[in-house]
Protein backbone atom coordinates (compact mmCIF):
# COMPACT_ATOMS: atom_id res chain seq x y z
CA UNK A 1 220.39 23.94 -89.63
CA UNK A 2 218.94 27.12 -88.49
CA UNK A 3 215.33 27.33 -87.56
CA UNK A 4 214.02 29.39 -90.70
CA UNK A 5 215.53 26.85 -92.31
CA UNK A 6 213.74 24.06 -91.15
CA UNK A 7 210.79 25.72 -91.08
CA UNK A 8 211.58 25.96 -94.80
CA UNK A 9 212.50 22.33 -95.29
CA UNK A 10 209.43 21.62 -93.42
CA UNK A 11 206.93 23.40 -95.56
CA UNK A 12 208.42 22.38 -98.82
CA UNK A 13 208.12 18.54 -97.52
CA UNK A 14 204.47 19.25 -96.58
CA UNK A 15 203.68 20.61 -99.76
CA UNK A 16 205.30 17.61 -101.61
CA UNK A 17 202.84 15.75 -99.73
CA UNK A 18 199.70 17.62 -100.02
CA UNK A 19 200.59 17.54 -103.58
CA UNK A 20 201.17 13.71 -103.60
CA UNK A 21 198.04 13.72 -102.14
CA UNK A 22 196.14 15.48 -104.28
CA UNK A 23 197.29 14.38 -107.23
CA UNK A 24 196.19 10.62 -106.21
CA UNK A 25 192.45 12.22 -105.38
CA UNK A 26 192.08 13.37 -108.90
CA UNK A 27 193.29 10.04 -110.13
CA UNK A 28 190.41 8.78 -108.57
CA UNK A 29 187.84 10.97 -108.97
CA UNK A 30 188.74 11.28 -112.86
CA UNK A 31 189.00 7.11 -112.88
CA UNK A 32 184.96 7.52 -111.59
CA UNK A 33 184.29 10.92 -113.28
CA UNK A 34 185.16 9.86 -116.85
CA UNK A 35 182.84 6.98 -116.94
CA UNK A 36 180.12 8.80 -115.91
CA UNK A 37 180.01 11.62 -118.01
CA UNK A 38 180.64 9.15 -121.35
CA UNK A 39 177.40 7.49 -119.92
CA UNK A 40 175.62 10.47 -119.09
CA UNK A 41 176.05 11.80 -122.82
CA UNK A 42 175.32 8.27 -124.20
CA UNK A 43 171.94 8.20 -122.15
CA UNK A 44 171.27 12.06 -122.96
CA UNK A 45 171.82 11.15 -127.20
CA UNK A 46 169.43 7.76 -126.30
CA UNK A 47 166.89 10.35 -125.04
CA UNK A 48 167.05 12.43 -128.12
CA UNK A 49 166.84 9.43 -130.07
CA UNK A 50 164.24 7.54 -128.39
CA UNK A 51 162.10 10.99 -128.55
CA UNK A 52 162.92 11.65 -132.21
CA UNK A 53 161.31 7.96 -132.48
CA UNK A 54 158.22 8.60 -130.61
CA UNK A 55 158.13 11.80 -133.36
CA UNK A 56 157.69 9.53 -136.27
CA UNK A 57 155.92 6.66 -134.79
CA UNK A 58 153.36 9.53 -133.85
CA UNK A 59 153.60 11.09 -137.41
CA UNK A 60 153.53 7.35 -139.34
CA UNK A 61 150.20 6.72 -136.87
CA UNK A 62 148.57 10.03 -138.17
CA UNK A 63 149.45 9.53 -142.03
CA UNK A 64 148.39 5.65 -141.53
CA UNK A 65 145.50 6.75 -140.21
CA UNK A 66 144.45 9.78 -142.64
CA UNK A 67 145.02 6.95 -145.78
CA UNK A 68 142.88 4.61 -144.26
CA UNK A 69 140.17 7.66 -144.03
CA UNK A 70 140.60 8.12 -147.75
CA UNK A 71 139.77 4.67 -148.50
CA UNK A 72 136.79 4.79 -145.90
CA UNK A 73 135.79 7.94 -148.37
CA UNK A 74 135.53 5.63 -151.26
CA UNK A 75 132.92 3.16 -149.50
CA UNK A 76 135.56 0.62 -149.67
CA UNK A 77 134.59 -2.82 -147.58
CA UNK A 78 136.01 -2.18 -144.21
CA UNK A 79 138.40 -5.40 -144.10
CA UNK A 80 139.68 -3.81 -147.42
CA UNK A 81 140.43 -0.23 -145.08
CA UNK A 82 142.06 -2.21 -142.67
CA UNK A 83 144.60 -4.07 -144.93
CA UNK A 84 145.34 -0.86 -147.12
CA UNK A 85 146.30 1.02 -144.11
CA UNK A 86 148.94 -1.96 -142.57
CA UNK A 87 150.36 -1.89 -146.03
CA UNK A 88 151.00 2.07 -145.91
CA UNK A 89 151.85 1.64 -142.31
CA UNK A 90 154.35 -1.11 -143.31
CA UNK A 91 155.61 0.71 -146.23
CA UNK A 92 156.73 3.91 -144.01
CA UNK A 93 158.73 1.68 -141.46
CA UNK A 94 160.88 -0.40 -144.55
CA UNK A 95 162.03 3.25 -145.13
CA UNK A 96 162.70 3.86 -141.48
CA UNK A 97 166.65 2.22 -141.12
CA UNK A 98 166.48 2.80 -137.37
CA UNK A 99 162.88 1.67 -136.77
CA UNK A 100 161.50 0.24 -134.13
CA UNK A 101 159.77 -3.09 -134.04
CA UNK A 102 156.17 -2.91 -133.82
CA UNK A 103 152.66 -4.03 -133.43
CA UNK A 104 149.59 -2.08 -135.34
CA UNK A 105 145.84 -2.08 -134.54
CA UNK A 106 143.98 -0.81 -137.57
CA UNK A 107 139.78 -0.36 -136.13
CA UNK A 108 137.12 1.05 -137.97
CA UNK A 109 135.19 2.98 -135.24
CA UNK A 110 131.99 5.09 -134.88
CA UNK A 111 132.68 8.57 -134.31
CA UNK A 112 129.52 10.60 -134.29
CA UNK A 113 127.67 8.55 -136.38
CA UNK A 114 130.07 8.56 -139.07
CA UNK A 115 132.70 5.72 -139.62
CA UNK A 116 136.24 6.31 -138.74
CA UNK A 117 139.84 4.81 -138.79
CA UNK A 118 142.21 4.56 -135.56
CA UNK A 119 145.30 3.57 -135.79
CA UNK A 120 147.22 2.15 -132.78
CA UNK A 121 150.92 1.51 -132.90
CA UNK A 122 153.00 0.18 -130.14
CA UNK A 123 156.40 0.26 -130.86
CA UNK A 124 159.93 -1.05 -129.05
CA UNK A 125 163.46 -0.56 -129.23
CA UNK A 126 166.71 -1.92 -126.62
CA UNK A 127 168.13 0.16 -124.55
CA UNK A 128 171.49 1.44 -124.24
CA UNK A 129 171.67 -1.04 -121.01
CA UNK A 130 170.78 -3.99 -122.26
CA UNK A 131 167.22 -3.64 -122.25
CA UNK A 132 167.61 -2.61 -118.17
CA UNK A 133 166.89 0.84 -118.02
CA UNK A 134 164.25 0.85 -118.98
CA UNK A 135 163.76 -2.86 -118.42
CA UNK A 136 162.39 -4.47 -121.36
CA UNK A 137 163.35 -1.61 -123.35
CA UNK A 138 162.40 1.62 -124.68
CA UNK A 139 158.56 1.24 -125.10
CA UNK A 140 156.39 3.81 -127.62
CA UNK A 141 152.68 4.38 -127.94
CA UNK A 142 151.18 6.24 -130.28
CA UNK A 143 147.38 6.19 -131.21
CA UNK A 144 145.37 8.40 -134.30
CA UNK A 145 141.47 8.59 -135.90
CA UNK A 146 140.89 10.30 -138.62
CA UNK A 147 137.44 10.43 -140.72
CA UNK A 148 136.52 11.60 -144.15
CA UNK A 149 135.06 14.97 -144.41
CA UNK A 150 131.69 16.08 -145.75
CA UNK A 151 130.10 13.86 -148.43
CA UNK A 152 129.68 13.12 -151.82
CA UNK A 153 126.23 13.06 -153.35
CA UNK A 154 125.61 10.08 -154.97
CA UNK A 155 124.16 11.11 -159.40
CA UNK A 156 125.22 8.31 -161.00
CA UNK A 157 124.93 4.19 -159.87
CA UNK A 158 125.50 1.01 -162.47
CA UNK A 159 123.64 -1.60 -159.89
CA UNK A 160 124.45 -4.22 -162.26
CA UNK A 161 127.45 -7.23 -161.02
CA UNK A 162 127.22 -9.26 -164.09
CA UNK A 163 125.45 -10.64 -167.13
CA UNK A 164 126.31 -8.01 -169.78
CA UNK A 165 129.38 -7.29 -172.14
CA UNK A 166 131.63 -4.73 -171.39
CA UNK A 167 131.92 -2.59 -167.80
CA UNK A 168 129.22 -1.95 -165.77
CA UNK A 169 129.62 2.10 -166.85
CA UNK A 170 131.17 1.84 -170.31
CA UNK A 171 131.69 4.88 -171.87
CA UNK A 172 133.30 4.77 -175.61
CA UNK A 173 134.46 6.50 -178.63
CA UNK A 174 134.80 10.22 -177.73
CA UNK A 175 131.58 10.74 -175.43
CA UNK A 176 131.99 11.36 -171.61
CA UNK A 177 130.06 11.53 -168.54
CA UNK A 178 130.28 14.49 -166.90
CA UNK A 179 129.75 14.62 -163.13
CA UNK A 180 131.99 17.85 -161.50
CA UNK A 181 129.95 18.10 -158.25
CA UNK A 182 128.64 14.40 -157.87
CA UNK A 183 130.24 10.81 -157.36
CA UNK A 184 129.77 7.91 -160.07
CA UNK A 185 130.08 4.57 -158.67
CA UNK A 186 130.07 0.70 -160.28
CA UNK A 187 129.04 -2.27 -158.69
CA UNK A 188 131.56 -4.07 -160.86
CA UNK A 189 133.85 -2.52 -163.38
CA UNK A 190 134.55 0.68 -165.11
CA UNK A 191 135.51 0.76 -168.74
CA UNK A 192 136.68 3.26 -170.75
CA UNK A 193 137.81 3.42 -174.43
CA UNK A 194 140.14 6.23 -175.62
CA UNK A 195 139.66 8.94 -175.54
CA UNK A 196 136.57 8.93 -173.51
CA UNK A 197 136.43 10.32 -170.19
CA UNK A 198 134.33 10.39 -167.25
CA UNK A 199 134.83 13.45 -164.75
CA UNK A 200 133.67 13.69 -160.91
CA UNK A 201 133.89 14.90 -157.54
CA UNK A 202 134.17 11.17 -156.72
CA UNK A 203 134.57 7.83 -158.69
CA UNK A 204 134.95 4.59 -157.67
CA UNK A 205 134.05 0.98 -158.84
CA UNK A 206 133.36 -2.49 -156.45
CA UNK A 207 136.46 -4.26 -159.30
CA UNK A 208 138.12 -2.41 -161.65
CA UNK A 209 138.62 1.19 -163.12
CA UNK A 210 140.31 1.26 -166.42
CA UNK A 211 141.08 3.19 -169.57
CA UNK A 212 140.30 6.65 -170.89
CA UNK A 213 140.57 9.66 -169.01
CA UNK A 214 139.19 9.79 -165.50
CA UNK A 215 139.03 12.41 -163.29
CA UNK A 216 139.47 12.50 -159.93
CA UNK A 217 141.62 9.19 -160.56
CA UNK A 218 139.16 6.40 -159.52
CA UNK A 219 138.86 4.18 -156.35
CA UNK A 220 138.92 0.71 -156.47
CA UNK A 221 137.49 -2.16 -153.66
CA UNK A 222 134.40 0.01 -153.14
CA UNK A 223 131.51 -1.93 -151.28
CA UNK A 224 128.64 -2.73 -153.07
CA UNK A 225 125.80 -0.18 -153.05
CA UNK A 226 122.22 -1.52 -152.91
CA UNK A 227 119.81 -0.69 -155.74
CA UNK A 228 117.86 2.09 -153.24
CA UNK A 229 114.78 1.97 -155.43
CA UNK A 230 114.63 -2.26 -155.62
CA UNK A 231 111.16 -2.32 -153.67
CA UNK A 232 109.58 0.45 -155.98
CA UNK A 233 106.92 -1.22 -156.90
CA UNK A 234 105.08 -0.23 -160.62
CA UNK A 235 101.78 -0.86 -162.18
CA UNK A 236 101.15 -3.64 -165.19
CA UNK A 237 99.80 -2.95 -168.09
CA UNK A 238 98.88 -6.08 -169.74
CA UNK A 239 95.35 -4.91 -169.07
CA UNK A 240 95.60 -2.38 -172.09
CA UNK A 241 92.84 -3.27 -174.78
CA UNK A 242 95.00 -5.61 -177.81
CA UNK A 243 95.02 -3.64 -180.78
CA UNK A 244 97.47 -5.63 -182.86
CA UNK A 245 100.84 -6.70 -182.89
CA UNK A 246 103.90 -4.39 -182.00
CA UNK A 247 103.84 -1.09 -182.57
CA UNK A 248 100.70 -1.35 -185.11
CA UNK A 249 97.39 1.25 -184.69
CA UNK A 250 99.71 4.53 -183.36
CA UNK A 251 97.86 7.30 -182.20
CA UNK A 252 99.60 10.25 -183.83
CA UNK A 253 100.13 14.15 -183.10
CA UNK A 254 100.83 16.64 -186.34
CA UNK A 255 102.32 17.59 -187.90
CA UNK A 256 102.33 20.36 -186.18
CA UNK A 257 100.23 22.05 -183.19
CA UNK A 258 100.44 21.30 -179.72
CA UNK A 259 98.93 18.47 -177.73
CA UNK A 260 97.98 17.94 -174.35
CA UNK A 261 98.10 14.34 -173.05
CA UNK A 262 96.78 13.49 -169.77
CA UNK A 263 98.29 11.30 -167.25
CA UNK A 264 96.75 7.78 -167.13
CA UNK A 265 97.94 4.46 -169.15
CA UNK A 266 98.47 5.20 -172.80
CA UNK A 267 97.93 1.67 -174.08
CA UNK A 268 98.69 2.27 -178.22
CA UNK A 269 102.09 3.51 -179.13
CA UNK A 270 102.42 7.51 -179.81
CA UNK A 271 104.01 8.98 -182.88
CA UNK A 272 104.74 12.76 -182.17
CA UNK A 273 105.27 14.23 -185.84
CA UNK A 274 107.72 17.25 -187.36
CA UNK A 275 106.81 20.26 -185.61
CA UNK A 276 104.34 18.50 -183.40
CA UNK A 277 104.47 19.70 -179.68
CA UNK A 278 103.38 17.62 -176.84
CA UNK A 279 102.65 18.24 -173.69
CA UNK A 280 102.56 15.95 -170.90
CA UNK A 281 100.05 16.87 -167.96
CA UNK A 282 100.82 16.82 -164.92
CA UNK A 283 101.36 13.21 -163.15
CA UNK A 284 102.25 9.24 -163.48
CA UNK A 285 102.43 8.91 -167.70
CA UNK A 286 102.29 4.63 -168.12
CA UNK A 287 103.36 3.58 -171.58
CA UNK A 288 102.49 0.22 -172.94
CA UNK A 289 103.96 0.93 -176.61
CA UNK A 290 106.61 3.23 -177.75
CA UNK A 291 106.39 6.52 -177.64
CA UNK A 292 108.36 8.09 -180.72
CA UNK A 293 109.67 11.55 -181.82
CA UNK A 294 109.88 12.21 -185.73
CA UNK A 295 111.30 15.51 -187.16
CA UNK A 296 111.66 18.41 -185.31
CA UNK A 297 109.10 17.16 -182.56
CA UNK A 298 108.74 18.00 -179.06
CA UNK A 299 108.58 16.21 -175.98
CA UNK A 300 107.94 18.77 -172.88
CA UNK A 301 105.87 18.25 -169.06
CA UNK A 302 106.26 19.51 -165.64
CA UNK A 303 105.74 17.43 -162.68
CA UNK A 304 105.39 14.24 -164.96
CA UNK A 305 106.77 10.67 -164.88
CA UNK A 306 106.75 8.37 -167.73
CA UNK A 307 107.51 4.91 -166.82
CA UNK A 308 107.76 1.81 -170.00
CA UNK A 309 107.13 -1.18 -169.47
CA UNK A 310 108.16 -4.12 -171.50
CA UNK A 311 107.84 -3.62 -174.86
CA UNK A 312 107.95 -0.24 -175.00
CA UNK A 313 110.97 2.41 -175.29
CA UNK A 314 111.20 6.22 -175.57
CA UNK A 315 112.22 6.41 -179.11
CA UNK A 316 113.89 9.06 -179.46
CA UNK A 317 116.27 8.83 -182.95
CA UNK A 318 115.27 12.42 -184.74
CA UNK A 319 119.00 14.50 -184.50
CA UNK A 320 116.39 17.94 -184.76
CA UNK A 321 113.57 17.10 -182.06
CA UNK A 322 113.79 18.54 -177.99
CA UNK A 323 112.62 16.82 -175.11
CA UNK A 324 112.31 18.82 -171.96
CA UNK A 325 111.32 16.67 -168.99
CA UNK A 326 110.89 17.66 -164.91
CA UNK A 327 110.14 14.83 -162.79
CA UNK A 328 107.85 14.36 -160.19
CA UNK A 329 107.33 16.82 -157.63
CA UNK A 330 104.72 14.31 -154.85
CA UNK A 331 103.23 11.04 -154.94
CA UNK A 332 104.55 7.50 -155.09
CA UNK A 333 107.27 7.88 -157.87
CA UNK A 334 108.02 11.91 -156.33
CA UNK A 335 111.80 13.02 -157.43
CA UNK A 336 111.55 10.33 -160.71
CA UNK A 337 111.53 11.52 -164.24
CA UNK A 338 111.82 8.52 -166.30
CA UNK A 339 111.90 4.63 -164.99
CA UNK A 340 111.77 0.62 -167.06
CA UNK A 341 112.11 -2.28 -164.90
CA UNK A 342 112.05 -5.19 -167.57
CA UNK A 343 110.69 -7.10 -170.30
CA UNK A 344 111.44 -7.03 -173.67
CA UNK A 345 112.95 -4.15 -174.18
CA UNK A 346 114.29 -2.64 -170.65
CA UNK A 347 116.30 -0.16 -171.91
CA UNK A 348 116.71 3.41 -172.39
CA UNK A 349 118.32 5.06 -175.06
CA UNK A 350 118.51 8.93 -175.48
CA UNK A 351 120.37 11.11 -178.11
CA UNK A 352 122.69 13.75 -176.49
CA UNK A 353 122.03 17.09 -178.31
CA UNK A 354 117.78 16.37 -178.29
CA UNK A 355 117.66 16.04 -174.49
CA UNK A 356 117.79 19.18 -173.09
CA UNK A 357 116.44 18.60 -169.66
CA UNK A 358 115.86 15.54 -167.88
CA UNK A 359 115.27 17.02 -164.15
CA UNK A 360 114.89 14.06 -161.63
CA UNK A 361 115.84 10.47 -161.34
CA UNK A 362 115.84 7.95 -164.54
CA UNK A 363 115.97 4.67 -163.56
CA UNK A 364 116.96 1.34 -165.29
CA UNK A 365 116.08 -1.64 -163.55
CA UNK A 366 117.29 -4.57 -165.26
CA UNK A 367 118.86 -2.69 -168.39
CA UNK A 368 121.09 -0.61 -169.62
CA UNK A 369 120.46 3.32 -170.16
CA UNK A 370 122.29 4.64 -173.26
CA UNK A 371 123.54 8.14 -174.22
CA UNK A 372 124.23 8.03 -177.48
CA UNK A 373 124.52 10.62 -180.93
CA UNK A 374 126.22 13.84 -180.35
CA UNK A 375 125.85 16.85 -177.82
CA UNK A 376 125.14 17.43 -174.60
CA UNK A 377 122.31 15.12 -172.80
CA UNK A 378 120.69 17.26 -169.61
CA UNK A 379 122.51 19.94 -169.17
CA UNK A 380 119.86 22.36 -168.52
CA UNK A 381 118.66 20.37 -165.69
CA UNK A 382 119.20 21.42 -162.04
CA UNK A 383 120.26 18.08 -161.28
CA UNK A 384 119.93 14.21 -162.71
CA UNK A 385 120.48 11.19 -160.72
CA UNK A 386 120.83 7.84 -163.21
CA UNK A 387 120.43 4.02 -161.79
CA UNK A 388 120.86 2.14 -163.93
CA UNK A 389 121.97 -1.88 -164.07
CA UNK A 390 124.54 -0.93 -167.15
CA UNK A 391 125.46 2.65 -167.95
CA UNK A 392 126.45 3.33 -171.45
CA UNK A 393 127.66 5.86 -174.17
CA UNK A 394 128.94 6.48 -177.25
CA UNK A 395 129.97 8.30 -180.25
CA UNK A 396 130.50 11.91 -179.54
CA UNK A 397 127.30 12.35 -176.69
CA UNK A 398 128.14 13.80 -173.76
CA UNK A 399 125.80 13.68 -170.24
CA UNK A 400 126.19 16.41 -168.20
CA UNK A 401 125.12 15.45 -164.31
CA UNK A 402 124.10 18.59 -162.45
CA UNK A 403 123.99 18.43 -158.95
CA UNK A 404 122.23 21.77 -157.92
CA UNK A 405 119.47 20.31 -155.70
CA UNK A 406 118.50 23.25 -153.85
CA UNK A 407 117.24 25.27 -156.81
CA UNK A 408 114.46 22.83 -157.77
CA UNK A 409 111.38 21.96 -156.35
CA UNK A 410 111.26 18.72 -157.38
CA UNK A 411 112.54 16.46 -154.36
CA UNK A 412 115.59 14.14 -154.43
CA UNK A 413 114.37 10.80 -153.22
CA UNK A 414 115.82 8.76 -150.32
CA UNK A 415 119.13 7.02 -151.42
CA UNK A 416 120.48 8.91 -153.98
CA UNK A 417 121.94 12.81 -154.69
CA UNK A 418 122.51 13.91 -151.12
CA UNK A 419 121.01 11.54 -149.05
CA UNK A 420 122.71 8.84 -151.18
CA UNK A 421 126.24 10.34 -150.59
CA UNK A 422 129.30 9.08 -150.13
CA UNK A 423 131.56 10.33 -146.76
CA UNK A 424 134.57 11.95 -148.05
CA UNK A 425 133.85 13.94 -150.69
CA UNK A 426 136.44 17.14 -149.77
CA UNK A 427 139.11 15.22 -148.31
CA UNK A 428 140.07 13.47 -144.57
CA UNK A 429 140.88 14.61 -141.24
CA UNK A 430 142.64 13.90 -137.86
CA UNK A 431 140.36 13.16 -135.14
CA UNK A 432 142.30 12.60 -132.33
């Protein structure tokens, strides 16, 4: 064999071998390559997956937490908070088929003075490898607060938790309570026959809300608010002279003219006749009998407060009479209109379309206040505020609640309207 030849021969074995060669390299490195890359994209879709989780755990922390705010909005007890918000919490992961397991911390915290809700879940989920990279697992952590926002001033309050038939605000026939810029609120129940209706910014009730038309839709579990004006103390009048029995020896006004009757006690019952005006002086008006509208008589004062005590009432049953009251504007009972704490008869009862304004607080201590007849009771007052132990109405009456407390200058007392409000009245937010 010639030397080109060989030389030939020689290359061609040499490149059978480096060939050989190679080809048993990328054996191997594919045998070690191929593996890795199937574990590299496993790992890379167990990163997308494990972030996707930490996504909703995050987003299932900040709803949890924004529906326990709600419930903090409706003064609900805060044990009562904390269970509602596991049960939403719970209710999100049973429609999560890839959740994690978890662990949640529901906390009612102060946050600037105001109450709030923080949510803490940790979550957990194995690991591609076995729970070893990570060890233990892939672990989450995700954390929200959330608060109601602004408040709800507080117009209308049944203080009563038992001992009478029927809700603690029951509202029947076609009449309504009207509150659009206020919150109404039951220390027991709510009833409502059809198709009566009670409207509000807020309304809630310690038991139950049922029946009728209600507007918002009403909250449930409230806590208990305190009767603010329990220690409000008033004056007896079982000094007053006896002058018979009941409502015997009136002393009457008219028909017709107008009266002027100075504060003090008025210790015989007063008759105001058809077409008889009235005027109530300024200050504290005590009433140890009734005081009664016949006919087309009128009822009007400024800066007055008439408080009955037992055995009297406000007797106001003529369809064609007015009353036009504004409450107090300083002194002991400043910011109250109209007020009964017990007795015989502790209750008010006032015809809708007579009762034009009743600016200030009326207050029923141990009975029920009563709208009754047709119209619309108050709604030419800036604002109302009624405590009452049972809230009632009926027929056709409406109450109108206004809440415009800056446009009077008679002053909302400690407790109730503004100062009584409710946190939450416009909704909840995320804190943190």
């Amino acid at each position: 064999m010639d030397f080109p030849a060989k030389i030939m021969k020689a290359a061609a074995l040499g490149a059978k071998r480096l060939w050989s060669g190679t080809r048993g390299s990328i054996a191997q490195l594919t045998a070690v390559a191929v593996p890795c890359c199937v574990l590299v994209s496993i790992g890379a879709a167990e990163l997308v997956a494990v972030s996707a989780s930490e996504s909703r755990l995050q987003s299932i922390a900040d709803a949890g937490a924004l529906e326990g705010a709600h419930h903090l909005s409706l003064a609900v007890d805060p044990a009562v908070v904390r269970e509602r918000t596991a049960s939403f919490v719970e209710a999100q992961f049973d429609g999560w088929s890839e959740a994690p397991a978890y662990q949640g911390t529901y906390e009612i915290v102060d946050w600037n003075g105001q109450s709030a809700i923080r949510v803490l879940l940790n979550g957990n989920r194995p690991s591609f490898f076995a729970n070893l990279l990570p060890r233990g697992g892939w672990k989450f952590r995700s954390e929200a607060i959330a608060a109601p926002v602004g408040k709800t001033p507080l117009c209308v309050l049944a203080t009563g938790s038992s001992g009478v038939t029927g809700g603690m605000i029951d509202i029947n026939n076609k009449s309504a309570v009207e509150a659009p810029d206020c919150g109404v609120h039951s220390n027991a129940d709510i009833i409502l026959g059809n198709p009566s209706q009670i409207t509000g910014r807020k309304i809630q009730a310690v038991l139950t809300a049922t029946g009728g038309m209600m507007k918002p839709a009403p909250g449930t579990g409230a806590a208990a608010i305190t009767d603010p004006f329990a220690s409000m103390r008033f004056p007896s009048l079982n000094g007053c002279p006896f002058k018979g029995n009941g409502q015997a020896n009136p002393d009457v006004y008219g028909p017709g003219g107008i009266y002027s009757l100075p504060a003090g006690i008025h210790c015989q019952p007063i008759v105001v006749k058809a077409n008889a005006v009235i005027k109530l002086e300024p200050g504290d008006h005590f009433f140890r009998k009734n005081l009664s509208l016949q006919g087309p008589g009128h009822l009007t004062g400024e800066d007055v407060f008439l408080f009955f005590d037992h055995g009297s009432d406000p007797v106001f049953n003529s369809k064609s009479a007015t009353v036009n009251l504004i409450g107090r504007k300083s002194g002991p009972y400043a910011g109250m209109v109209m007020a009964t704490i017990g007795g015989n008869s502790p209750n008010i009862v006032i015809p809708g379309k007579i009762v034009e304004q009743l600016l200030g607080v009326i207050y029923v201590r141990n009975g029920f206040l009563e709208v009754s007849g047709e119209g619309v009771a108050a709604e030419d007052s800036a604002w109302t505020v009624i405590v009452a132990k049972q809230i009632k109405t009926k027929d056709t009456a409406r109450i109108l609640i206004n809440a415009n407390y800056d446009s009077s200058d008679v002053p909302v007392p400690n407790g109730v309207g503004p100062s009584g409000g409710q946190p939450g009245g416009d909704g909840t937010r995320l804190i943190e």
